[in-house]
Protein backbone atom coordinates (compact mmCIF):
# COMPACT_ATOMS: atom_id res chain seq x y z
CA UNK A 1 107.64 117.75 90.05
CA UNK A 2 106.05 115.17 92.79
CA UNK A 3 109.27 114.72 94.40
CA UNK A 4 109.21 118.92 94.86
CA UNK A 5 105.53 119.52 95.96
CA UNK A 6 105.96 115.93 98.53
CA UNK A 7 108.64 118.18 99.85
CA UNK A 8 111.77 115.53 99.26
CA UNK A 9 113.79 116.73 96.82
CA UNK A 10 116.90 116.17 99.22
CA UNK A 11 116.17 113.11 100.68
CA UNK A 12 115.04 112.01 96.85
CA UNK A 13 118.22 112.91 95.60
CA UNK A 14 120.51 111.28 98.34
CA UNK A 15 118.71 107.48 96.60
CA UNK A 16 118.39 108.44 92.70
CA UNK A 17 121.72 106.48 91.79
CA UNK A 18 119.68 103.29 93.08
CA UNK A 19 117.43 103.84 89.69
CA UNK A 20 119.65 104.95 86.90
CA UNK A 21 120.34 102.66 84.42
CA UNK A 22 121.73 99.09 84.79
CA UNK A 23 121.37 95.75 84.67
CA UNK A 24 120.70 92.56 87.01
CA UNK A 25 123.99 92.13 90.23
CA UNK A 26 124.65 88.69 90.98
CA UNK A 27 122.74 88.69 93.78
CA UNK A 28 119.53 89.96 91.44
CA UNK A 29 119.83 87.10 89.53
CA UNK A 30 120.23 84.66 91.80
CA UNK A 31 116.76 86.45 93.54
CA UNK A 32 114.69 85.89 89.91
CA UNK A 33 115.71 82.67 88.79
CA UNK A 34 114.09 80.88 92.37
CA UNK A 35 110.87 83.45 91.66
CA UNK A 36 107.35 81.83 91.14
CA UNK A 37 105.47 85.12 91.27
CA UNK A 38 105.56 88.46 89.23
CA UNK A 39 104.22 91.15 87.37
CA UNK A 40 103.93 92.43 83.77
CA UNK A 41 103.11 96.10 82.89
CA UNK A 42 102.81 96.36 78.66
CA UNK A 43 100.15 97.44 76.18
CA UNK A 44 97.84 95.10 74.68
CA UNK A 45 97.69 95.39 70.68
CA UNK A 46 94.79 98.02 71.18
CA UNK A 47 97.53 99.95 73.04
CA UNK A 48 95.60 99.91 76.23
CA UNK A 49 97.48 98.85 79.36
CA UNK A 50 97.88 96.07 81.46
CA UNK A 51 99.52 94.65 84.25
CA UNK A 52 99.38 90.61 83.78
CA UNK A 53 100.61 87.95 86.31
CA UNK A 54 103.78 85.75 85.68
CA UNK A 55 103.32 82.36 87.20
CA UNK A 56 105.67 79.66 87.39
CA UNK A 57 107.88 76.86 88.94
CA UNK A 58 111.12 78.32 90.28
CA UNK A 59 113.45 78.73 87.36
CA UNK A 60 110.50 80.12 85.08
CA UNK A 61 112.66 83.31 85.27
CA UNK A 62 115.87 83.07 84.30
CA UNK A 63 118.57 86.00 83.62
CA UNK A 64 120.32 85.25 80.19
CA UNK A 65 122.91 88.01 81.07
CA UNK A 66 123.11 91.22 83.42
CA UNK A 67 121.10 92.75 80.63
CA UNK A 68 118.22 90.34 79.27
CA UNK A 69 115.54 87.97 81.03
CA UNK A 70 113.76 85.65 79.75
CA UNK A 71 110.08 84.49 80.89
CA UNK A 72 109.29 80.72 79.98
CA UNK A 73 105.53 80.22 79.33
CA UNK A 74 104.15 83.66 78.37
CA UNK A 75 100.77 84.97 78.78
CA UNK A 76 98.12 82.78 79.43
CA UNK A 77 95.67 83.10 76.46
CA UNK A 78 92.86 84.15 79.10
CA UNK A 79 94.90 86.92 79.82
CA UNK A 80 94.67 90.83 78.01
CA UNK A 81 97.96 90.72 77.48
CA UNK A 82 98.08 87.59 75.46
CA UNK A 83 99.81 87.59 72.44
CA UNK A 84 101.52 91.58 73.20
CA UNK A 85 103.50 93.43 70.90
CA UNK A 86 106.99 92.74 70.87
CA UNK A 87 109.24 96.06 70.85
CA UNK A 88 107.59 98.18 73.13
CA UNK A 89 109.12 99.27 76.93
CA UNK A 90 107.66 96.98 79.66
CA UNK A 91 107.65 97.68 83.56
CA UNK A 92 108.65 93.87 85.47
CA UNK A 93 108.07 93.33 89.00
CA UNK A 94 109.51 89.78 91.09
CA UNK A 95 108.59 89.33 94.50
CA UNK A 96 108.43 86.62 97.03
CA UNK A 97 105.96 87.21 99.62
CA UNK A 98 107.52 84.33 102.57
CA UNK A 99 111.10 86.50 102.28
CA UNK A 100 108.99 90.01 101.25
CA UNK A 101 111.83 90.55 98.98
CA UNK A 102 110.85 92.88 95.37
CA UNK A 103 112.90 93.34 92.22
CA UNK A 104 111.74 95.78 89.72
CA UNK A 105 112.65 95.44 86.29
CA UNK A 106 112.60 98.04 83.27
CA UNK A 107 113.16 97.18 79.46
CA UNK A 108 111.98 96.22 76.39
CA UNK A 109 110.36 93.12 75.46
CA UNK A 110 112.25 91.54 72.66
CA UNK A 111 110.20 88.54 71.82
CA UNK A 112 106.79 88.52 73.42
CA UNK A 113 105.03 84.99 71.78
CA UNK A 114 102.94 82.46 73.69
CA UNK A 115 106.03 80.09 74.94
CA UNK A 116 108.08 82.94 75.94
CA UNK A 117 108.98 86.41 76.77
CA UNK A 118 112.23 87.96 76.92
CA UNK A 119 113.03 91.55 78.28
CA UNK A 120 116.44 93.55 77.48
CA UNK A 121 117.04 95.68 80.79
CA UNK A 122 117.63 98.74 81.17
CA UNK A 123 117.17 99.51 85.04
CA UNK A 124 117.02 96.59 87.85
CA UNK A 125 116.70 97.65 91.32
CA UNK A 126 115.31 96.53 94.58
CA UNK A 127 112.97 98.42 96.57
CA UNK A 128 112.55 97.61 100.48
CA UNK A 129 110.59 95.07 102.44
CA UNK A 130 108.09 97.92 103.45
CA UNK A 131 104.09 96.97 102.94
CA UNK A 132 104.89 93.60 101.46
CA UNK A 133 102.81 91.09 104.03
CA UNK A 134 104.38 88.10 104.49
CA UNK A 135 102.46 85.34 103.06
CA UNK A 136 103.36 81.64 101.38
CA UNK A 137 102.58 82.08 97.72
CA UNK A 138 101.85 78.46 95.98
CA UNK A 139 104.14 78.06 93.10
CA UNK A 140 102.65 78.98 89.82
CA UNK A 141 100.86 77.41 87.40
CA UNK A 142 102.02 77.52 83.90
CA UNK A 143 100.35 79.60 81.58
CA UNK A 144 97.92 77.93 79.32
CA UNK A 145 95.74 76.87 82.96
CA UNK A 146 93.69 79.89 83.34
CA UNK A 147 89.95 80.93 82.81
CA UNK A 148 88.38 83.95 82.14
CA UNK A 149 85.47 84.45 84.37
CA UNK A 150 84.46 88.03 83.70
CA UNK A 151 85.02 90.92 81.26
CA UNK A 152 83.28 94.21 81.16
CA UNK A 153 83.59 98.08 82.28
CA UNK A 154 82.94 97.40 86.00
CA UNK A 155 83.76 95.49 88.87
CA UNK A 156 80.89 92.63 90.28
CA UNK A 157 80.22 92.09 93.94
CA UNK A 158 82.86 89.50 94.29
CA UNK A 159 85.75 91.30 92.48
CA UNK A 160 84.61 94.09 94.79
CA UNK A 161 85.17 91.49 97.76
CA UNK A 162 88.35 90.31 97.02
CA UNK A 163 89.81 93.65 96.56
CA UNK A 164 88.31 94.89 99.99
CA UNK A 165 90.27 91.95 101.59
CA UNK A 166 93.49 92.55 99.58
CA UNK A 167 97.13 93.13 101.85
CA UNK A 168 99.13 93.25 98.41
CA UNK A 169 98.05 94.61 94.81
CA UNK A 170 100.61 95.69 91.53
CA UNK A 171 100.29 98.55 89.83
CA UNK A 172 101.30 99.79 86.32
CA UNK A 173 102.02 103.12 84.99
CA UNK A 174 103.29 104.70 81.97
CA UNK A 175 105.51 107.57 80.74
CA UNK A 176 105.33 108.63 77.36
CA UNK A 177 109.02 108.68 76.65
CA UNK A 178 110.47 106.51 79.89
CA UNK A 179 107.98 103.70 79.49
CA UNK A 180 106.32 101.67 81.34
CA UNK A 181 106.79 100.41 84.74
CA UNK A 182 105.63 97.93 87.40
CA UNK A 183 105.01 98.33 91.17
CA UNK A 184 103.75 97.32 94.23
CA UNK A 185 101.41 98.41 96.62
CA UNK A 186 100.34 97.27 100.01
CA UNK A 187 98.78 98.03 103.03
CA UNK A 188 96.50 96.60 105.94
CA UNK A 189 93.28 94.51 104.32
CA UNK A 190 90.73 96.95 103.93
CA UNK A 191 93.47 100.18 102.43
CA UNK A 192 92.31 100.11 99.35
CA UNK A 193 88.57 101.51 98.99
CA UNK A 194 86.63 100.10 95.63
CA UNK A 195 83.38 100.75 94.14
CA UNK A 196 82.06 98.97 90.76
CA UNK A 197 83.76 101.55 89.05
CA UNK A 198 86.06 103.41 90.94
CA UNK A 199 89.08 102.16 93.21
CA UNK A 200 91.29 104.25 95.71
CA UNK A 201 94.27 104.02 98.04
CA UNK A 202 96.61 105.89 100.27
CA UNK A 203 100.19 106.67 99.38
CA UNK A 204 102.15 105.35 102.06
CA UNK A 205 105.76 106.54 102.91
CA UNK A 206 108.40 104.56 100.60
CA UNK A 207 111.76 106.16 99.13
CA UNK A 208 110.70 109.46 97.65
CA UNK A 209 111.22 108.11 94.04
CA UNK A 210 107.88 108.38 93.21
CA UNK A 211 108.56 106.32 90.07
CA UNK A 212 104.60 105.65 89.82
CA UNK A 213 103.33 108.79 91.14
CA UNK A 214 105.70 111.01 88.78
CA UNK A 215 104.87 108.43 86.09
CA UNK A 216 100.54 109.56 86.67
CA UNK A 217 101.55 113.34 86.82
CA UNK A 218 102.58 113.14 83.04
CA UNK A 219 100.11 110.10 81.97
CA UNK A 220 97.04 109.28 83.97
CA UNK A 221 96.73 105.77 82.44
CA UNK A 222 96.79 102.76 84.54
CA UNK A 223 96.76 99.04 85.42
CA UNK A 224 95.82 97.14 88.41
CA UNK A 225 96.14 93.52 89.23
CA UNK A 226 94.83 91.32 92.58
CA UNK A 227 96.09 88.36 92.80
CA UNK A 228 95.20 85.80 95.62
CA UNK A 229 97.08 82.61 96.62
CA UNK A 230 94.54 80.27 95.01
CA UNK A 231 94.75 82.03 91.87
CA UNK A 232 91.82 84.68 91.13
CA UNK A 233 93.24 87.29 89.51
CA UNK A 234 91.19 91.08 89.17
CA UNK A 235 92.83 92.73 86.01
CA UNK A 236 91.84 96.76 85.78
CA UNK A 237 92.35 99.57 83.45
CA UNK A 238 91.86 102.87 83.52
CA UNK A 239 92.95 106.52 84.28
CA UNK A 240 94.44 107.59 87.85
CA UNK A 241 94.65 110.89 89.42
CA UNK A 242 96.85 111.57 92.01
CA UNK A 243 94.83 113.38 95.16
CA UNK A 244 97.36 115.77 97.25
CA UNK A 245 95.01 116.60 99.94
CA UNK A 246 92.36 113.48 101.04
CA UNK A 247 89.61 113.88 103.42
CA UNK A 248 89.44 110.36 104.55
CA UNK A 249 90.47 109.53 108.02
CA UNK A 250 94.34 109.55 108.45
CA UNK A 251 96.21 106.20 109.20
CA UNK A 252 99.68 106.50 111.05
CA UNK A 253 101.49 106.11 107.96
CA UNK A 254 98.84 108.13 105.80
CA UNK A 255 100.83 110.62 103.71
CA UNK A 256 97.46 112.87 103.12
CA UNK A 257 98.24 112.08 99.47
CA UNK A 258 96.27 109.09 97.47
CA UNK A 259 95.40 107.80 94.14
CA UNK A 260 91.94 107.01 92.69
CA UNK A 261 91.43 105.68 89.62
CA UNK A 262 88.80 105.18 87.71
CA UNK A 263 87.93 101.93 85.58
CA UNK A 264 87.74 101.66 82.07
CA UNK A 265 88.05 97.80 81.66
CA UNK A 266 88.03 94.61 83.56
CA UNK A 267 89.19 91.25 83.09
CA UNK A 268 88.82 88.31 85.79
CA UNK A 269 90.85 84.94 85.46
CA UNK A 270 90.92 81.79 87.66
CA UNK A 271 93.17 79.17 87.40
C-alpha cells in the first residue's frame, strides 16, 4: 500500500528478493561477529515496545549457524527491555559507523535471560551505506554498566538536546502478523525535530521497501533509541503516523513524506 501511493511499485519490485526469507551469507557473519554496536526491537513483558542497545567487545555477536545468533550479555537491567519475553518475533539491527556498513536481522528470540540472547532468523539482509555518518563508535560496554537517569511520559531539556544534535537514530516498528523489526535512520544534525512530547523526521530516499513505513500503515506503535558515542542513550515509545504531504521546508533529498510520533514513555540510561 506505501510502496503504491510513494509511486514505486516497479522499482520496489525489481529489490523484494533482497528481503524474503533467509538466513546469515558468509560474508554476514563474518560482518556481526567483529560488531560492537546494535539494536533490539521486542516487547517488554507489558507488551509495550522497545528498541534497546546491544553493546559489546567484538565477538559479543556471534552467528551459531546461517539461521540463529546469539547475543552474549543481554539487556542491561537499566534497560526496558530487561528481562523480555522469550518467544516473541524481534527486529535486529548491526552497524558499524567507521565502515557505515548495516545488517538487519528478523527472528525470534529463543532464549532472552540476563547473560544472553539468542535469535532464530528468518530474514538477514543488508541495506546500503546511505545516511549512515561515518563516525568511530567506542567498543561497548557490557551490559550490567548502565544507569537509569530518567523515566517518565516526556522528554527533559537535555534529552531534547541530544536528539536535536543527533546524525544517526534506530527505529522500531511492528506488524501484527510479520513482527517486529529494526531500522535505521539518519540525516544531517538537526533532521529530526523534537518537542517534550512529540518527535518528527523526514523520509529520505532509500530502496522503496518501506519495511518501517508499511510496518506504521498497519500498526502505529513505535520505538526510538539515541545513542551517542559516550554512551547516553534516549529510549522512546509511542505511536507514529506517517505524514504524506509536510509543510516544512524541503531539503534536497526531502521526499515530502515524514513521520511524527508521539511519546508515550521514556527511559534515559548512561553508562
Amino acid at each position: 500500500m506505501v510502496q503504491q501511493r510513494a509511486g514505486v511499485l516497479e522499482a520496489a519490485a525489481r529489490l523484494e528478493p533482497m528481503v524474503r526469507q533467509g538466513g546469515l551469507t558468509p560474508g554476514a557473519a563474518a560482518f556481526v561477529s567483529g560488531a560492537t554496536f546494535g539494536a533490539l526491537t521486542a516487547r517488554d513483558r507489558t507488551g509495550r515496545l522497545w528498541t534497546a542497545p546491544l553493546l559489546g567487545e567484538p565477538g559479543f555477536v556471534t552467528p551459531e549457524s546461517a539461521s540463529a545468533l546469539r547475543i552474549r550479555g543481554g539487556i542491561a537491567d537499566a534497560d526496558p527491555l530487561f528481562d523480555l519475553p522469550s518467544g516473541q518475533e524481534v527486529g535486529v539491527i548491526v552497524i558499524d559507523y567507521a565502515s557505515r556498513r548495516r545488517l538487519r536481522v528478523n527472528g525470534q528470540l529463543d532464549r532472552g535471560d540476563e547473560d544472553e540472547l539468542r535469535v532464530s532468523i528468518a530474514q538477514a539482509y543488508g541495506n546500503c551505506p546511505q545516511y549512515i555518518p561515518r563516525a568511530q563508535w567506542r567498543s561497548g560496554l557490557p551490559a550490567p554498566h548502565r544507569t537509569r537517569v530518567h523515566d517518565g511520559d516526556s522528554l527533559r531539556d537535555s534529552d531534547i538536546d541530544q536528539i536535536r544534535r543527533a546524525a544517526t537514530f534506530i527505529l522500531g516498528t511492528t506488524h501484527p502478523t510479520a513482527g517486529n523489526d529494526a531500522s535505521h535512520r539518519g540525516g544531517p544534525p538537526g533532521f529530526v525535530t523534537v518537542s517534550p512530547r512529540t518527535v518528527r523526521w523526514p523520509d529520505y530516499p532509500g530502496n522503496n521497501m518501506f519495511n518501517s513505513l508499511g510496518n506504521l500503515a498497519v500498526d502505529p506503535t513505535a520505538a526510538l533509541m539515541f545513542a551517542t558515542a559516550t554512551g547516553r542513550v534516549v529510549q522512546i515509545s509511542g505511536a507514529a503516523t506517517v505524514e504524506w504531504d509536510r509543510s516544512a521546508a524541503r531539503e534536497p533529498d526531502d521526499t515530502g513524506r515524514g513521520v511524527a510520533l508521539t511519546i508515550d514513555r521514556v527511559v534515559v540510561t548512561t553508562g
